[in-house]
Protein backbone atom coordinates (compact mmCIF):
# COMPACT_ATOMS: atom_id res chain seq x y z
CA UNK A 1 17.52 -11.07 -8.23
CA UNK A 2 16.88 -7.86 -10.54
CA UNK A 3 16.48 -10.29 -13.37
CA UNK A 4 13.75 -11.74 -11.65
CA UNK A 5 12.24 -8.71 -10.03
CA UNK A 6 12.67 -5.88 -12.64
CA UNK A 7 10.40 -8.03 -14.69
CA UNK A 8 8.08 -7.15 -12.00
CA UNK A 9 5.31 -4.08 -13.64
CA UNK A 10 6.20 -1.51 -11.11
CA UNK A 11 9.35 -2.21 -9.71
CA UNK A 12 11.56 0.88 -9.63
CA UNK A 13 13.77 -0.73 -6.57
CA UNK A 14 14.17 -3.04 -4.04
CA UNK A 15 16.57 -3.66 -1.29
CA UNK A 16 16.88 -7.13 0.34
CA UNK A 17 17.76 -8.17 3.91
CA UNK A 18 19.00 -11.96 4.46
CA UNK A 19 18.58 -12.58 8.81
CA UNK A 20 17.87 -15.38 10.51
CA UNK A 21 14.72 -16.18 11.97
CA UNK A 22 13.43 -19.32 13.94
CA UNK A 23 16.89 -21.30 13.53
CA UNK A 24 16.21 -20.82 9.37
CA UNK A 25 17.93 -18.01 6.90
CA UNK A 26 15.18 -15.99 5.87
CA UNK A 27 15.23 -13.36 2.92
CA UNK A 28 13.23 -10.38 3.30
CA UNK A 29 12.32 -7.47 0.55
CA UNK A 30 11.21 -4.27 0.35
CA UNK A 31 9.75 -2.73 -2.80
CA UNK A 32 9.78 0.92 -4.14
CA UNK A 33 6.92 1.23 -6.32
CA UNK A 34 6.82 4.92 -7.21
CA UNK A 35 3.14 5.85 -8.34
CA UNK A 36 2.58 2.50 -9.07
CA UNK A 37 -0.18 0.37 -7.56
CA UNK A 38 0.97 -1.51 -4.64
CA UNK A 39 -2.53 -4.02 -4.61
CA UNK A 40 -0.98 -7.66 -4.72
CA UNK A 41 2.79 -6.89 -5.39
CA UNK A 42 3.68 -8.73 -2.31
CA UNK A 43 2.68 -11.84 -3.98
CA UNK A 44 4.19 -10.81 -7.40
CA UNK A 45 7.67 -10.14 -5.87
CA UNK A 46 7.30 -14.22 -4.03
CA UNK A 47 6.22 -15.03 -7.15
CA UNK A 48 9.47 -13.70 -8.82
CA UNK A 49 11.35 -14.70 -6.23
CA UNK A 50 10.26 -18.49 -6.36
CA UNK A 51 11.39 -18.66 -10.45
CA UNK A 52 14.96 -18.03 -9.54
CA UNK A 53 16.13 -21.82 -9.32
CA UNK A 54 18.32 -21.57 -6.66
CA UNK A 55 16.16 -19.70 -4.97
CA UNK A 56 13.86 -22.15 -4.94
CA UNK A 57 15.55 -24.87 -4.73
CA UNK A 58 16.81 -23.61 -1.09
CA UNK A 59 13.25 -22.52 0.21
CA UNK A 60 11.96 -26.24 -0.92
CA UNK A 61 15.13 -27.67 1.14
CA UNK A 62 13.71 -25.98 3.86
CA UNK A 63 17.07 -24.24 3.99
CA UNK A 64 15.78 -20.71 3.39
CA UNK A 65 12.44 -19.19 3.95
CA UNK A 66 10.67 -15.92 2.16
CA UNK A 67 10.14 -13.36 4.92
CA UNK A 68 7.56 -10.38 4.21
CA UNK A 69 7.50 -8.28 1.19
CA UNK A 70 7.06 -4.80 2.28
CA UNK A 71 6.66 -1.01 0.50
CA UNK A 72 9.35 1.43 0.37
CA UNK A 73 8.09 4.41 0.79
CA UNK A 74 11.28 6.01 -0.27
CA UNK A 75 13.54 5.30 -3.32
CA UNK A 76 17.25 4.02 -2.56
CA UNK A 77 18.91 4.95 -5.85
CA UNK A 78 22.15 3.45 -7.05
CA UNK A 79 24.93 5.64 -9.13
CA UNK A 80 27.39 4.79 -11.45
CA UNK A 81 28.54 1.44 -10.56
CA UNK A 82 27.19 0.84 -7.39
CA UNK A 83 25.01 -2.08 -7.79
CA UNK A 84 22.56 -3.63 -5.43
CA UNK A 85 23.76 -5.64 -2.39
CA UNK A 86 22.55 -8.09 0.08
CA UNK A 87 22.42 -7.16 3.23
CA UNK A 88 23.42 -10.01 5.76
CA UNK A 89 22.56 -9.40 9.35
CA UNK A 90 22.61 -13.23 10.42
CA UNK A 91 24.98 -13.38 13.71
CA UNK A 92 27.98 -16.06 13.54
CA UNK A 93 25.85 -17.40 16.51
């Protein structure tokens, strides 16, 4: 995903939540923008999202679905190695 979403004008983080909602996996984001604008970024980050092929190849399978994009109002820095994760609250229901 920061392929995709660092190409993003703006973008200075993101973290990503992966629930499940209405009996589908759903992928939500939330986007630290800094000073940057924030008009239309929601649809720029589904955008991104949707030319990751796997990405979309799940949310056309009906597999996945694209929850809401929302602002960070806070950065979530990484050091050193620490790199981005997923974060997967689906139950084992």
């Amino acid at each position: 995903m920061d392929g995709a979403l660092f190409r993003v004008p703006g973008i200075v983080n993101y973290t990503a939540e992966l629930s499940r909602r209405n009996g589908r996996d759903c992928l939500s984001v939330k986007v630290y923008t800094g000073e940057a604008s924030w008009a239309g970024m929601a649809s720029k980050v589904k955008w991104a999202l949707m030319r990751i092929p796997s990405l979309r190849k799940t949310v056309e399978e009906e597999r996945l679905s694209l929850g809401p994009v929302t602002r960070s109002e806070s950065d979530c820095p990484t050091k050193g190695t620490v790199k981005r994760v997923l974060l997967d609250t689906r139950s084992d229901d």
